[in-house]
N, C-alpha and C. Protein backbone atom coordinates (compact mmCIF):
# COMPACT_ATOMS: atom_id res chain seq x y z
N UNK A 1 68.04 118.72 81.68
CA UNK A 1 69.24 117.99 81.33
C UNK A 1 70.06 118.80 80.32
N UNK A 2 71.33 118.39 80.61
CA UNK A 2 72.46 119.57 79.70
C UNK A 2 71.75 118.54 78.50
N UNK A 3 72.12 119.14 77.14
CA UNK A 3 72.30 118.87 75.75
C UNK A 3 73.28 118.12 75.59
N UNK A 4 74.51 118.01 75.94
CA UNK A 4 75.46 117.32 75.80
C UNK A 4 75.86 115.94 76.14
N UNK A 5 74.55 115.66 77.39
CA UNK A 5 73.95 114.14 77.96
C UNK A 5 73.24 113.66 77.18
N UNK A 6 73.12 113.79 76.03
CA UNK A 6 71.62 112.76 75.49
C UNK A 6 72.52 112.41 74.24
N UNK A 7 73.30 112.13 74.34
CA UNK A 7 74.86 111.20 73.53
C UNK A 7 74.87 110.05 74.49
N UNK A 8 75.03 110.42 75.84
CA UNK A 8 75.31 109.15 76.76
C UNK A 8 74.12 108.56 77.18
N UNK A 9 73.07 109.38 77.13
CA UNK A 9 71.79 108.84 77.62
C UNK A 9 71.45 107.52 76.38
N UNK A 10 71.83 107.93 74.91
CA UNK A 10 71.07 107.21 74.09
C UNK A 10 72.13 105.96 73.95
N UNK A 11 73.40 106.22 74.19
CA UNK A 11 74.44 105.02 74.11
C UNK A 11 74.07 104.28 75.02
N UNK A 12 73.60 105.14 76.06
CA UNK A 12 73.17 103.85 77.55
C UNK A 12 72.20 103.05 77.53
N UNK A 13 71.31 103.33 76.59
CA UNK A 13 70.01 102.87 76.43
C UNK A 13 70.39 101.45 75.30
N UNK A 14 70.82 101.78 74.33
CA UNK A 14 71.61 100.77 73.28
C UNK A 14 72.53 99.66 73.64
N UNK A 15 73.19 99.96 74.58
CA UNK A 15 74.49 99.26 75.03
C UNK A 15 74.16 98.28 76.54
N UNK A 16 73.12 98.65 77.09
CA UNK A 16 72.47 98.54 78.13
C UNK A 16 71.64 97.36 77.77
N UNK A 17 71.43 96.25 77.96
CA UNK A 17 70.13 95.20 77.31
C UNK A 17 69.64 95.00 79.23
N UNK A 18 69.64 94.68 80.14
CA UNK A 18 69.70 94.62 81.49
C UNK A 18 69.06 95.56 82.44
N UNK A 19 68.06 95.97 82.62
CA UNK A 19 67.45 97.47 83.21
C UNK A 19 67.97 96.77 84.46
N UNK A 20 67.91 95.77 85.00
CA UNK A 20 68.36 95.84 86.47
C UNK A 20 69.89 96.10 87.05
N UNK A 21 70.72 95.96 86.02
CA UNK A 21 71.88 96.63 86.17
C UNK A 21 72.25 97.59 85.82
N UNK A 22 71.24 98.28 84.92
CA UNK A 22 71.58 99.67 84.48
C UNK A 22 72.44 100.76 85.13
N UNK A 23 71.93 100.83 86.40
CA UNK A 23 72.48 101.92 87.69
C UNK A 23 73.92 101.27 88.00
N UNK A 24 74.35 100.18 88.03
CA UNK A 24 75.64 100.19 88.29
C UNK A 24 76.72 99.99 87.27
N UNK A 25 76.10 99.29 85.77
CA UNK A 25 76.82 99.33 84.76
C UNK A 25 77.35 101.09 84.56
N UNK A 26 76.03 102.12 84.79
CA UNK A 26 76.61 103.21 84.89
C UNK A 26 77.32 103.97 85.83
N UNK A 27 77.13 103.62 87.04
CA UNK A 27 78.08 103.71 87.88
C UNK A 27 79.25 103.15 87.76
N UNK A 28 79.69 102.04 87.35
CA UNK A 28 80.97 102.16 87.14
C UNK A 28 81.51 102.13 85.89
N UNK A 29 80.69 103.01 84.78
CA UNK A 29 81.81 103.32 83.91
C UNK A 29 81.93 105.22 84.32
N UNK A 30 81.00 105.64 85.06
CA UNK A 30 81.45 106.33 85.39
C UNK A 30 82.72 106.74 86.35
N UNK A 31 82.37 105.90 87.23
CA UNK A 31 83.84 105.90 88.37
C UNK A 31 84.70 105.52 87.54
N UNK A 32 85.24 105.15 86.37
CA UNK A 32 86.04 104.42 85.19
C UNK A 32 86.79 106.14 84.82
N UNK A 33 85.79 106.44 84.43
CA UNK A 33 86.33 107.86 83.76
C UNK A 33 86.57 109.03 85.14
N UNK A 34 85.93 108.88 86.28
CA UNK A 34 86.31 109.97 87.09
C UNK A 34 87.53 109.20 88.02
N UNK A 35 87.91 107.73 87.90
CA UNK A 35 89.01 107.15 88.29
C UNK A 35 90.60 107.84 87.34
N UNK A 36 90.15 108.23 85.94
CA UNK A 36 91.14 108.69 85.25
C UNK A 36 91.69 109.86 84.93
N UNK A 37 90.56 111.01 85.76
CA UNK A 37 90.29 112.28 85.78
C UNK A 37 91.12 112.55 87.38
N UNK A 38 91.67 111.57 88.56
CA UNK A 38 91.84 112.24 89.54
C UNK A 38 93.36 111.88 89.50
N UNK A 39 94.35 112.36 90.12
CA UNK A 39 95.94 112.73 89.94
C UNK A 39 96.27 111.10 90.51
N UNK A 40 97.69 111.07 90.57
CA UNK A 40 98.41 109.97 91.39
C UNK A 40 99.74 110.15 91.51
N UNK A 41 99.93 110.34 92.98
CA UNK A 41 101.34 111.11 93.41
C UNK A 41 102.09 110.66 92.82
N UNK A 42 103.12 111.29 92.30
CA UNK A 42 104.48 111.45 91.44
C UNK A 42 105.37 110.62 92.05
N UNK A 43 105.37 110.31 93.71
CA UNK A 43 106.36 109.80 93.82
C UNK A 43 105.10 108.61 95.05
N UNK A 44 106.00 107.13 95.76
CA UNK A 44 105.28 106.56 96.72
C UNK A 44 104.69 107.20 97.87
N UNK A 45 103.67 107.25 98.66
CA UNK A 45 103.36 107.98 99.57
C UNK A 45 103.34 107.02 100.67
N UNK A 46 103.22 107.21 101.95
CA UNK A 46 103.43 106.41 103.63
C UNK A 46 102.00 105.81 103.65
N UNK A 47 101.20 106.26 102.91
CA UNK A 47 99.75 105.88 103.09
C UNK A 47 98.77 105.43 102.64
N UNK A 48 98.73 105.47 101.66
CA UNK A 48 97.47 105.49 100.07
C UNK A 48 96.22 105.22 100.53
N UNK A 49 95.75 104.67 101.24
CA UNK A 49 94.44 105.37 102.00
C UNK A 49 94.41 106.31 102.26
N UNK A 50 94.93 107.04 103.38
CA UNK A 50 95.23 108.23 103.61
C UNK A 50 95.12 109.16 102.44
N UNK A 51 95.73 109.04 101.42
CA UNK A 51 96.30 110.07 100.55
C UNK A 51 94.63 109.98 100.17
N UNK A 52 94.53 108.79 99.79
CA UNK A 52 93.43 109.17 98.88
C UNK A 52 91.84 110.02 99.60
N UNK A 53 91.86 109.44 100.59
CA UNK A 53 91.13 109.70 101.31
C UNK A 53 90.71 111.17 101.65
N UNK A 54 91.99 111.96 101.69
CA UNK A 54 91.96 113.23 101.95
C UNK A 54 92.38 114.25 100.73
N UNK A 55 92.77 113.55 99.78
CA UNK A 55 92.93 114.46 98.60
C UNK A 55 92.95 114.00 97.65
N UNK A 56 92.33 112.40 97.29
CA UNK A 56 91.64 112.15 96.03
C UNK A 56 89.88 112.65 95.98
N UNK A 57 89.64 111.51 97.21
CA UNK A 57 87.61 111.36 97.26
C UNK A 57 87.24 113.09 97.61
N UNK A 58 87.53 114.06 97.68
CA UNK A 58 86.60 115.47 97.44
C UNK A 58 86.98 115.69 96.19
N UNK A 59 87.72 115.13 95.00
CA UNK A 59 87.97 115.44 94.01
C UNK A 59 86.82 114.45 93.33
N UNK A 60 87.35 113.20 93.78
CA UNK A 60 86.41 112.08 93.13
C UNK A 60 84.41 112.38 93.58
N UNK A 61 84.41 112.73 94.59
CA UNK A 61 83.08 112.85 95.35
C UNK A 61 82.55 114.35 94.45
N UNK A 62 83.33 115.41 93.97
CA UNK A 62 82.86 116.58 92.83
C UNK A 62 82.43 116.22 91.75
N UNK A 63 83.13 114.83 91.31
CA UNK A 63 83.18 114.93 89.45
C UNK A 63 81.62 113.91 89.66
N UNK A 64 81.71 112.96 90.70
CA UNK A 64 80.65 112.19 90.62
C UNK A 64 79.31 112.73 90.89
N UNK A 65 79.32 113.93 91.92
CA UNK A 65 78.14 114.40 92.50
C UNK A 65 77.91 115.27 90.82
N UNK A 66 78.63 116.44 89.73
CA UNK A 66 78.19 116.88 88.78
C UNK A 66 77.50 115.97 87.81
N UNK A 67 78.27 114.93 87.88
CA UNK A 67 77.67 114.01 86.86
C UNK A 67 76.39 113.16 87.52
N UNK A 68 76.47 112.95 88.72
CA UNK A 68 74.91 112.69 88.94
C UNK A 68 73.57 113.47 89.16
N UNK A 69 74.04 114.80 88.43
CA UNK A 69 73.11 115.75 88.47
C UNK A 69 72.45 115.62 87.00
N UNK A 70 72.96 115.28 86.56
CA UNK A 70 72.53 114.95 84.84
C UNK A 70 72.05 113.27 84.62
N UNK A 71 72.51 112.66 85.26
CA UNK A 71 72.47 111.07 85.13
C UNK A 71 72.08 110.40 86.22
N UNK A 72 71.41 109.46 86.41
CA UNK A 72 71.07 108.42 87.29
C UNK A 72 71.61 107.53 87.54
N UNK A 73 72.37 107.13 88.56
CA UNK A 73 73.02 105.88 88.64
C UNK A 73 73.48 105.53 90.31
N UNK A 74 73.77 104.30 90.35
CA UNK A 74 74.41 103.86 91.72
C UNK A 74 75.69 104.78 92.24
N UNK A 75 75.23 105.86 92.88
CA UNK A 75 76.49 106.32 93.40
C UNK A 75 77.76 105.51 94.46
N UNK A 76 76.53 104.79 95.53
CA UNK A 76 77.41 104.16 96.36
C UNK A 76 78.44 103.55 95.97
N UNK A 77 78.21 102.49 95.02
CA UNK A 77 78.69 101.55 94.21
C UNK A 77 79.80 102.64 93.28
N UNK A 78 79.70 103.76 92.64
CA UNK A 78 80.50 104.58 91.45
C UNK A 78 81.54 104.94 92.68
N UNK A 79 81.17 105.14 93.78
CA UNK A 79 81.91 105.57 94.99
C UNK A 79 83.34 104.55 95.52
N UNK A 80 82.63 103.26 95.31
CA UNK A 80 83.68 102.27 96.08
C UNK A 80 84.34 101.72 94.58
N UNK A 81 83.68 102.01 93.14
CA UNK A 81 84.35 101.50 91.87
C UNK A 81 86.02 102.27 91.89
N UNK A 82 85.35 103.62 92.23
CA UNK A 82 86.28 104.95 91.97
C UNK A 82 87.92 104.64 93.10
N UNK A 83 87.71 103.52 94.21
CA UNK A 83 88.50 103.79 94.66
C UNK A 83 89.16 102.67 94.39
N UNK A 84 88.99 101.30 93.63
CA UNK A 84 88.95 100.44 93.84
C UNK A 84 90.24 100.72 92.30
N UNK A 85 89.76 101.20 90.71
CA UNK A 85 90.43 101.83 90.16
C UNK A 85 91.82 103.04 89.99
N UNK A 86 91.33 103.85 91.18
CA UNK A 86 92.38 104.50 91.94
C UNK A 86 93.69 103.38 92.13
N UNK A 87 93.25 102.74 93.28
CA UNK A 87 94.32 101.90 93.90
C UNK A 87 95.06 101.08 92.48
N UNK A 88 94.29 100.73 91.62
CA UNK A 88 95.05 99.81 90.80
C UNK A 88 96.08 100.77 90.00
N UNK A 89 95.48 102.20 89.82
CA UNK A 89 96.58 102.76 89.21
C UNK A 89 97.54 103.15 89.29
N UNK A 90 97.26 103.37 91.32
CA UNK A 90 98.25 103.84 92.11
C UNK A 90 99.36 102.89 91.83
N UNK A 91 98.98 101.42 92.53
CA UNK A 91 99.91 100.31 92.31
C UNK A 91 100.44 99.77 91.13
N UNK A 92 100.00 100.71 89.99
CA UNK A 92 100.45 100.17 88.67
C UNK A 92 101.88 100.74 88.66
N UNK A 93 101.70 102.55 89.02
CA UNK A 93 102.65 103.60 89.27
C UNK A 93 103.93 103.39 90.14
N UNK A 94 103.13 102.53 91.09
CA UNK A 94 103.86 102.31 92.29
C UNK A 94 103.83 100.68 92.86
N UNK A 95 104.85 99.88 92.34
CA UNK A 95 104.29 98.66 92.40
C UNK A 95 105.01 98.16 93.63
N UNK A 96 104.25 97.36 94.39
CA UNK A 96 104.72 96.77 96.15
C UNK A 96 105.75 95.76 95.89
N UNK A 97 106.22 94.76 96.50
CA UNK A 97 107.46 94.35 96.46
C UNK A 97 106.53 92.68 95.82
N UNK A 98 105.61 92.81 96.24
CA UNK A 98 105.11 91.44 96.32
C UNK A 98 103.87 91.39 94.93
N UNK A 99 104.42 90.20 94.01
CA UNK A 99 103.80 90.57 93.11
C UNK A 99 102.35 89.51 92.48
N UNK A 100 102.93 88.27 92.79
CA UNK A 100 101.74 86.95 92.99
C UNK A 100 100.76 87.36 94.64
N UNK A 101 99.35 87.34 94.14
CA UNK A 101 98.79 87.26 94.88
C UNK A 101 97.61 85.90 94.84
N UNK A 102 97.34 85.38 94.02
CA UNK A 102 96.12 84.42 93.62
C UNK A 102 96.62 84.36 92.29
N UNK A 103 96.59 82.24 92.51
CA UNK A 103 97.45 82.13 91.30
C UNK A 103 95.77 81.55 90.58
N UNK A 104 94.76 81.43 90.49
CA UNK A 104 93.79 80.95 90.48
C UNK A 104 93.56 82.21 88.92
N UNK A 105 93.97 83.59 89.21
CA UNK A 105 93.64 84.94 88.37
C UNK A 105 94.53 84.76 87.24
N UNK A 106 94.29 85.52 86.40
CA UNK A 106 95.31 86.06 85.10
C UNK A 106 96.77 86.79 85.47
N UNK A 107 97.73 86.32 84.57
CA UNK A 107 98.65 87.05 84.42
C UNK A 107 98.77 88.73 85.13
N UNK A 108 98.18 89.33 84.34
CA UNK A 108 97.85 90.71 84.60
C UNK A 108 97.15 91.17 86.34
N UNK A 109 96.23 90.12 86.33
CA UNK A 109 95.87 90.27 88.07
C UNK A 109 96.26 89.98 88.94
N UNK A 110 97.40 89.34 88.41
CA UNK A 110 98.50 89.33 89.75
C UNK A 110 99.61 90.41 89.39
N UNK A 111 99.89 90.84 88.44
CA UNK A 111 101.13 91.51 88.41
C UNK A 111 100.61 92.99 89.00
N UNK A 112 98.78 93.55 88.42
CA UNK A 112 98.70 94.68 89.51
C UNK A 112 98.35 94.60 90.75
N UNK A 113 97.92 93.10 91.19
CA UNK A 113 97.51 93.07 92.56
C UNK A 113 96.19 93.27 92.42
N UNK A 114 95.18 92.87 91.68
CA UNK A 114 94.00 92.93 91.49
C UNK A 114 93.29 92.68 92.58
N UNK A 115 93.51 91.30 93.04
CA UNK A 115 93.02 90.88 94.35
C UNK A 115 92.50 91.30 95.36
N UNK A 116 94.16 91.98 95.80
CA UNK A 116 94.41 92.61 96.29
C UNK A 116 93.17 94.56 96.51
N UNK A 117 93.37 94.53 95.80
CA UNK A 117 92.74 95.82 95.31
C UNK A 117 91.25 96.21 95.47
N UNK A 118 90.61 94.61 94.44
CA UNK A 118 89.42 94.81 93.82
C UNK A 118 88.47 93.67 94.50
N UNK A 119 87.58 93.43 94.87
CA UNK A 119 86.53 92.39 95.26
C UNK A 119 86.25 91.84 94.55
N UNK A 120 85.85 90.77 94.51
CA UNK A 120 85.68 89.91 93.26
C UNK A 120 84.44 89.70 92.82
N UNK A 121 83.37 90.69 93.60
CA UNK A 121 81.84 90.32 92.99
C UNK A 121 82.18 91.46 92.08
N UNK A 122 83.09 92.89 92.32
CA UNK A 122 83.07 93.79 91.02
C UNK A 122 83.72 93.20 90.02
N UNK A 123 85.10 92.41 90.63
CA UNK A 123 85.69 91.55 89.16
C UNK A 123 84.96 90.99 87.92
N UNK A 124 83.82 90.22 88.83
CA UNK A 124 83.15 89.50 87.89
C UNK A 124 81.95 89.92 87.08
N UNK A 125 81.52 90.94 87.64
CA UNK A 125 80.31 92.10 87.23
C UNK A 125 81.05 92.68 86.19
N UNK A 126 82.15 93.26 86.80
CA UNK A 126 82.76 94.28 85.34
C UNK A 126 83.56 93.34 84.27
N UNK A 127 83.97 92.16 84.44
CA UNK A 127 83.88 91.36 83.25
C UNK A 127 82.88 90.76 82.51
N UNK A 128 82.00 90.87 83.04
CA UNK A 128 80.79 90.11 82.08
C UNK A 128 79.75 91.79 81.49
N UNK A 129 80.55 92.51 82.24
CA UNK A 129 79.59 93.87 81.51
C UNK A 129 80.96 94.95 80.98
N UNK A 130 81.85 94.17 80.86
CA UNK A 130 82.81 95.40 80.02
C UNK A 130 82.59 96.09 79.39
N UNK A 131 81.57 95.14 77.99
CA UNK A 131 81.58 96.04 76.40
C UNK A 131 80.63 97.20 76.92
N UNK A 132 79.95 97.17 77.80
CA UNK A 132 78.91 98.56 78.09
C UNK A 132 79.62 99.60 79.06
N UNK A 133 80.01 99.11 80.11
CA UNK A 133 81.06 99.58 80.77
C UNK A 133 82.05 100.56 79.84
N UNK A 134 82.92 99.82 79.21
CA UNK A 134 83.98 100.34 78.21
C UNK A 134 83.69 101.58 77.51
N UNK A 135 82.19 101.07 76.83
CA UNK A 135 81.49 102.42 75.63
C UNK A 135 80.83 103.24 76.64
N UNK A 136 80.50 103.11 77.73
CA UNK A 136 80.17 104.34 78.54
C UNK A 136 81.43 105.29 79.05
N UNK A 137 82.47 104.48 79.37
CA UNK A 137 83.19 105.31 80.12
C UNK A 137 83.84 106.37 79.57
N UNK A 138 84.27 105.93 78.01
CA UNK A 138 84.80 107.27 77.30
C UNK A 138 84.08 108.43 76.97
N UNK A 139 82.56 108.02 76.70
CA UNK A 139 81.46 108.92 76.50
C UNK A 139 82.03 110.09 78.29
N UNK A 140 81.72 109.07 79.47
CA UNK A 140 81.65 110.13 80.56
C UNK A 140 83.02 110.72 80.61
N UNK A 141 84.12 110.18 80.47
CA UNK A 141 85.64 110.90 80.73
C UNK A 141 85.55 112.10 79.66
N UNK A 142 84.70 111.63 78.22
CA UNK A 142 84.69 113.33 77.68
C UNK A 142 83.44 114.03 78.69
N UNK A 143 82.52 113.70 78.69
CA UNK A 143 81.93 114.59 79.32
C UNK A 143 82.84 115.58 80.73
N UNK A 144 82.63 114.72 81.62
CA UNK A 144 83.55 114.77 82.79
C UNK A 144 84.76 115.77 82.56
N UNK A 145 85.62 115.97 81.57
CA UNK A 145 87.01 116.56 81.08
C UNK A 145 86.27 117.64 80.53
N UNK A 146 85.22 118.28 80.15
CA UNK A 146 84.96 119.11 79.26
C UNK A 146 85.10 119.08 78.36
N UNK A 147 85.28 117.61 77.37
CA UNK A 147 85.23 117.86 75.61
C UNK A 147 84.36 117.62 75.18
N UNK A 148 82.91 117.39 75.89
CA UNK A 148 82.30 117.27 74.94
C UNK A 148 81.04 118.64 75.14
């Protein structure tokens, strides 16, 4: 293991009370930080599947496969987090005409289209596991970026 993992290894261990969610709490604060590490076209594109598909996920599928060489975690799951984040940022960038989707959600989850976007068993997973989520993900976006 690099030297530079046993910062995130020991935060994960601390922040972590749950061993059975361990693998996906880290999976998606990883997809969190390699969601913020991959571009988002400058201008609307005809496709956003498409786009992403072919020139986000070999970007997203690099940062995740390095970092699961050092770390253990739910890739599948860091896989479908990563795109699920993507899209919200895309549509943050690029917002559709239609802006209520489920009036049942927050303010905010309708104005990015959360719904829309995100499934709601991750909705509710990554709200009840934010605070670990949250303190992992900056740990991996430095890793991930090379600052640390």
């Amino acid at each position: 293991m690099k030297p530079q993992f046993i910062s995130f290894y020991n935060r994960a261990d601390t922040a972590i009370s749950s061993l059975g969610d361990r693998g996906r709490i880290i999976g998606t604060a990883v997809a969190l930080a390699a969601s913020r590490l991959v571009s988002i076209p400058s201008a609307p594109v005809d496709a956003p599947s498409t786009h992403y598909n072919f020139t986000v996920l070999p970007q997203v599928m690099e940062l995740i496969a390095g970092f699961n060489e050092q770390v253990v975690f739910d890739v599948k799951h860091a896989l479908a987090q990563v795109r699920e984040f993507w899209f919200l940022r895309y549509h943050a960038v690029h917002p559709c005409g239609q802006v209520i989707i489920d009036l049942d959600l927050g303010f905010y989850d309708n104005l990015l289209g959360v719904a829309e976007w995100v499934d709601g068993d991750s909705h509710q997973f990554n709200n009840e596991h934010k605070v670990e989520i949250l303190a992992l993900a900056q740990l991996a976006f430095d890793l991930m970026n090379g600052a640390v």
